[in-house]
Protein backbone atom coordinates (compact mmCIF):
# COMPACT_ATOMS: atom_id res chain seq x y z
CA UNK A 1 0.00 0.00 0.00
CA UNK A 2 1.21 3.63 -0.60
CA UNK A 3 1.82 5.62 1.65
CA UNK A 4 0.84 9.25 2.36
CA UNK A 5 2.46 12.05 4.20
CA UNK A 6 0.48 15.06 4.87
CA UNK A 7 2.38 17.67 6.14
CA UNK A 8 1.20 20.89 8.22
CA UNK A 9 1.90 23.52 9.65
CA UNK A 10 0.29 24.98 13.38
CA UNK A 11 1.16 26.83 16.33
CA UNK A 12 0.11 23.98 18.59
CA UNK A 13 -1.64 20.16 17.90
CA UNK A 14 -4.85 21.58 19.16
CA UNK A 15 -4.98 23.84 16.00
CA UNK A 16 -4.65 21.12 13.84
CA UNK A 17 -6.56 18.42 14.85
CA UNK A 18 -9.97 19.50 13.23
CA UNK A 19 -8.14 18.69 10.05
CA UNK A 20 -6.31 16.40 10.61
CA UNK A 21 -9.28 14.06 11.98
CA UNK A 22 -11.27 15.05 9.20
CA UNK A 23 -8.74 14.00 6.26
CA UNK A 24 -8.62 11.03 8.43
CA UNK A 25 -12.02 10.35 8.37
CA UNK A 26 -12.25 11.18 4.40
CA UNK A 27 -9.61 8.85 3.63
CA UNK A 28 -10.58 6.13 1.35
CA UNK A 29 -7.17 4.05 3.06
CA UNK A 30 -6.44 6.31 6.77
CA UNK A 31 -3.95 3.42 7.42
CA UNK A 32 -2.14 4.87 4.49
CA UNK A 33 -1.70 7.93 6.21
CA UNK A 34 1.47 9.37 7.67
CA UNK A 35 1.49 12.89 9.52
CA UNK A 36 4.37 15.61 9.51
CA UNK A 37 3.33 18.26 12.13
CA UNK A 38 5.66 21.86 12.58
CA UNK A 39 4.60 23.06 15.49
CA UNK A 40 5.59 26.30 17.93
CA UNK A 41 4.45 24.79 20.84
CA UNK A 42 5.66 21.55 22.54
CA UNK A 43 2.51 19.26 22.87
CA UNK A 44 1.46 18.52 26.55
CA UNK A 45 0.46 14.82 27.23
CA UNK A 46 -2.86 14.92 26.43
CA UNK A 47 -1.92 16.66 22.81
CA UNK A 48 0.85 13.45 22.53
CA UNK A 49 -1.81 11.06 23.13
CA UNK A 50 -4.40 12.44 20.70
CA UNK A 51 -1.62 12.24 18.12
CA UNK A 52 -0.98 8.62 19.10
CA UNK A 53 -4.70 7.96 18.19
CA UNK A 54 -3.88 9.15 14.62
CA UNK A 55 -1.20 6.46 14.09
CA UNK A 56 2.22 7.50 12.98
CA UNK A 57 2.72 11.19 13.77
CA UNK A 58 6.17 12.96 13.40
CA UNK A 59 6.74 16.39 14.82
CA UNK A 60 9.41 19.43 15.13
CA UNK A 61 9.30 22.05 17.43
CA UNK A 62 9.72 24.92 16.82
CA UNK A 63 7.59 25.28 14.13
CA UNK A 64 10.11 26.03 10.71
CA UNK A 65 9.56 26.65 7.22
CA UNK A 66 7.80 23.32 6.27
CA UNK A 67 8.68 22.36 3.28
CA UNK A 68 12.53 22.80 4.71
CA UNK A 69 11.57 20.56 7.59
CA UNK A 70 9.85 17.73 4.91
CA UNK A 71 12.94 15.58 4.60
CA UNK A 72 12.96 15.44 8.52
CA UNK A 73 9.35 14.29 8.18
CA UNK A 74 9.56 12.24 5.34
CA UNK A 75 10.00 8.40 5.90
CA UNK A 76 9.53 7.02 2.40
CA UNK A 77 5.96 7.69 1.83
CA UNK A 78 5.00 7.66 -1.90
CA UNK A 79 2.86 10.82 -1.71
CA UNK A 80 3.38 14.04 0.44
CA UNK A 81 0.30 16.79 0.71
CA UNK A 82 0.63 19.70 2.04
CA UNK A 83 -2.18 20.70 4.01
CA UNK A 84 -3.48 23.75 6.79
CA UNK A 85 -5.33 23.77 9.88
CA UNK A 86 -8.28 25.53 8.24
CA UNK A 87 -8.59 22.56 5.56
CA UNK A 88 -11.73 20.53 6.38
C-alpha cells in the first residue's frame, strides 16, 4: 500500500486536529496515512496522546519553514500533501 504524508503547519496540535481528523475520516485508506506536524508549541500529554490515536505522527518544534523541515518528516511515503489547519 502507498503511503501518504500530509504535512502541516500549526502553532500547537490543538490547531490542527480539526483537520487532521477530518482528512482522516475522508480517507478512502487512513492506514495509508502518515502525519508531519511543525509546530511552535511543545505538545502537553494529552496533545501526545491524541496524536498517538492518529497512528504514525512525526513532529518538530519549533515550528520552521515546512517544506525545509519535509525531509525530517519524510520516511519514504510515496505521496506528500501539504495541508493547513483551516482545511476541512
Amino acid at each position: 500500500m502507498d503511503r501518504i504524508l500530509i504535512l502541516m503547519a500549526a502553532d500547537e496540535f490543538a490547531d490542527a486536529q480539526s483537520a487532521l481528523l477530518s482528512a482522516r475520516n475522508a480517507a478512502a485508506e487512513p492506514d495509508a496515512l502518515s502525519w508531519g506536524l511543525s509546530l511552535a508549541a511543545e505538545p502537553d500529554e494529552e496533545a501526545n496522546e491524541a496524536m498517538q490515536e492518529l497512528g504514525i505522527v512525526r513532529f518538530l518544534c519549533p515550528e520552521a519553514d515546512l517544506w525545509a523541515a519535509m525531509p525530517s518528516l519524510w520516511q519514504g511515503e510515496s505521496y506528500v500533501l501539504m495541508a493547513h489547519p483551516a482545511m476541512r
